[in-house]
C-alpha atoms as a PDB file:
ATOM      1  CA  UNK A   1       0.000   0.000   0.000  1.00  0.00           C
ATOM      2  CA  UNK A   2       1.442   3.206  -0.845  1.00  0.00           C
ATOM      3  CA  UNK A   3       1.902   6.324   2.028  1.00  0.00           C
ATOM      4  CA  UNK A   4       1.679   9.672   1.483  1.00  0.00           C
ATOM      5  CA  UNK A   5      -0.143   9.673  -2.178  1.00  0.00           C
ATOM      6  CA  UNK A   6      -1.424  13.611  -3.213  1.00  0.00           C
ATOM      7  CA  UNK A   7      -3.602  13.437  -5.469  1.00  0.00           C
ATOM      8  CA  UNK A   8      -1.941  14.765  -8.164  1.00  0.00           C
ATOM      9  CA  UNK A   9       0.117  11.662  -8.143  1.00  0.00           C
ATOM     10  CA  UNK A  10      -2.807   9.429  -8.141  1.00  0.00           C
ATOM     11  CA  UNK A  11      -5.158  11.206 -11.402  1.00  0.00           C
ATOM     12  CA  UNK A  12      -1.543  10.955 -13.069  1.00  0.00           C
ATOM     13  CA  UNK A  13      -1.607   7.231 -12.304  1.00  0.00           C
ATOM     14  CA  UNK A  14      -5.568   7.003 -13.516  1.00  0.00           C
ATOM     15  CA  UNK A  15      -5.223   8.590 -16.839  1.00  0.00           C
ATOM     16  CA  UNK A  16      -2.167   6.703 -17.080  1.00  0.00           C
ATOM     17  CA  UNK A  17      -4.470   3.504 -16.961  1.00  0.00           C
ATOM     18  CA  UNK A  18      -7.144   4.879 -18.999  1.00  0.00           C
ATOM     19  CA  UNK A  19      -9.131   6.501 -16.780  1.00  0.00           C
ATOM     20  CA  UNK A  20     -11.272   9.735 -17.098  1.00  0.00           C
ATOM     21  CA  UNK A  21     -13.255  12.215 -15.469  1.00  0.00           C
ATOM     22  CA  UNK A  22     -16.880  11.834 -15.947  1.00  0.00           C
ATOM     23  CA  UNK A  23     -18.085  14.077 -13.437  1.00  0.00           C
ATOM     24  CA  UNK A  24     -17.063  16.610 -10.426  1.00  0.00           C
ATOM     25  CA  UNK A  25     -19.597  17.501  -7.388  1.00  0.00           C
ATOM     26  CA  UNK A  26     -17.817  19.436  -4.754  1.00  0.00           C
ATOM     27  CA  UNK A  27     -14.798  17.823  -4.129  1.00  0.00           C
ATOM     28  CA  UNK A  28     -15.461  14.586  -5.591  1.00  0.00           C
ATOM     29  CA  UNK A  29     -13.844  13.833  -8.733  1.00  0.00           C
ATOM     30  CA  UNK A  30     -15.980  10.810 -10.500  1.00  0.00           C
ATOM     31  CA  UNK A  31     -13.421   8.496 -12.643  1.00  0.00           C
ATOM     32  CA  UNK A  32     -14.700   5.765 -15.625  1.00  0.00           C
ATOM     33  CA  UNK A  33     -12.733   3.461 -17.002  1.00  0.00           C
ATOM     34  CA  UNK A  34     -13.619   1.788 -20.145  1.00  0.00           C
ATOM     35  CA  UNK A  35     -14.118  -1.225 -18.815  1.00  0.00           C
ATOM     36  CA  UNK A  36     -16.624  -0.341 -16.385  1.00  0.00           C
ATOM     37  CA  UNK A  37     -14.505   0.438 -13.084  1.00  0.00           C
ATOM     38  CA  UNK A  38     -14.983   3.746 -11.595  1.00  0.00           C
ATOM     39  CA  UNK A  39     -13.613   5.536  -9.025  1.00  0.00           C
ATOM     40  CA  UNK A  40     -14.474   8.704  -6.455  1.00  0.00           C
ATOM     41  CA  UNK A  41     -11.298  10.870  -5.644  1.00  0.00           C
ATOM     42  CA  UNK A  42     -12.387  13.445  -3.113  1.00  0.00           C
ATOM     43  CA  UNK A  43      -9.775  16.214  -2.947  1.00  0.00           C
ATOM     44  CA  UNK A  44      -9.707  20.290  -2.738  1.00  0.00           C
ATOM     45  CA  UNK A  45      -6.194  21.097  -3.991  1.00  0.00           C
ATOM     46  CA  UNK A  46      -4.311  18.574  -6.025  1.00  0.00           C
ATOM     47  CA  UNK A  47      -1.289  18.539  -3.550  1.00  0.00           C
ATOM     48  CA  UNK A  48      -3.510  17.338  -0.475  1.00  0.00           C
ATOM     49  CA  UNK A  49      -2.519  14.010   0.435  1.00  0.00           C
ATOM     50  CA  UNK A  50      -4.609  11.052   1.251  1.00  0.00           C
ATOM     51  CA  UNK A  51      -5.116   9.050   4.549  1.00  0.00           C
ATOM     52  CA  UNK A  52      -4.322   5.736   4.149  1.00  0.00           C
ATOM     53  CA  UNK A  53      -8.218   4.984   5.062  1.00  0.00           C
ATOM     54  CA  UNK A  54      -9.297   7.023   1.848  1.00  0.00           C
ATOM     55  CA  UNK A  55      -6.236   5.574  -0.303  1.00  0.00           C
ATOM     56  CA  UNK A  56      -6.550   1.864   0.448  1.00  0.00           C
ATOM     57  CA  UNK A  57     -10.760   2.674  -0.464  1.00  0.00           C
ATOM     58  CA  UNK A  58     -10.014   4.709  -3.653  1.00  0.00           C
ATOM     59  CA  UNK A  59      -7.631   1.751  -4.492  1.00  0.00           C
ATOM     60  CA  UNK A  60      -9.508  -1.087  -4.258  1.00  0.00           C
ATOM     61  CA  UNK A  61     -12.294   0.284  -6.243  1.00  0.00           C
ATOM     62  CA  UNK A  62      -9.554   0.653  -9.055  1.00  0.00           C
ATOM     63  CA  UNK A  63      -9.297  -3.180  -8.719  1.00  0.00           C
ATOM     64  CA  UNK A  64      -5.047  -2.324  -9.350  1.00  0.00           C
ATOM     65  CA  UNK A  65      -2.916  -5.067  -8.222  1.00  0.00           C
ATOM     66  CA  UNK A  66       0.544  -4.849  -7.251  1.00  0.00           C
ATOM     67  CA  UNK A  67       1.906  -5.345 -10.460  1.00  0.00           C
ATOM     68  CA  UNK A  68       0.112  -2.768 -11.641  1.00  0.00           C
ATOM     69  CA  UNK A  69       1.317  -0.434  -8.867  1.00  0.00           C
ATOM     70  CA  UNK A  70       4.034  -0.501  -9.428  1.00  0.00           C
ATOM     71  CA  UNK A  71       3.627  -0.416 -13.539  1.00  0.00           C
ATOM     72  CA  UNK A  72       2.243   2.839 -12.529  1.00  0.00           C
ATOM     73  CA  UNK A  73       5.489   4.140 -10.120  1.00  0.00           C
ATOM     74  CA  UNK A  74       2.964   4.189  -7.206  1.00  0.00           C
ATOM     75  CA  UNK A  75       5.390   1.679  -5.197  1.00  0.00           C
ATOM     76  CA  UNK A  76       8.648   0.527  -5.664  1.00  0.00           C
END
């Protein structure tokens, strides 16, 4: 599981993987994926950083393994 993830670092990683925004309310940023996954990022400034509650969520609705983590330079 990564630490410290902003969320710049993590939309860089979605539309890396073919994600897109579909839709902002607020602060939540809606994500598709062509295949059907989607993802909620909730975040005011693109530097604030995650808790590891909210990453390991955001995460597993990605359905990203750790392959692909690290495909993505989100771990080592």
């Amino acid at each position: 599981m990564p630490r410290g993830l902003d969320a710049r670092t993590l939309i860089r990683a979605l539309e890396e993987d073919g994600f897109y925004d579909v839709r902002i309310e607020g602060s939540h940023h809606r994500y598709k994926h062509a295949d059907g996954r989607g993802v909620t990022v909730a975040y005011h400034r693109r530097s604030d950083t995650f808790t590891i509650r909210t990453l390991h969520r955001m995460l597993c609705d990605t359905r990203w393994t750790e392959d692909d983590l690290r495909r993505l330079k989100l771990i080592e």
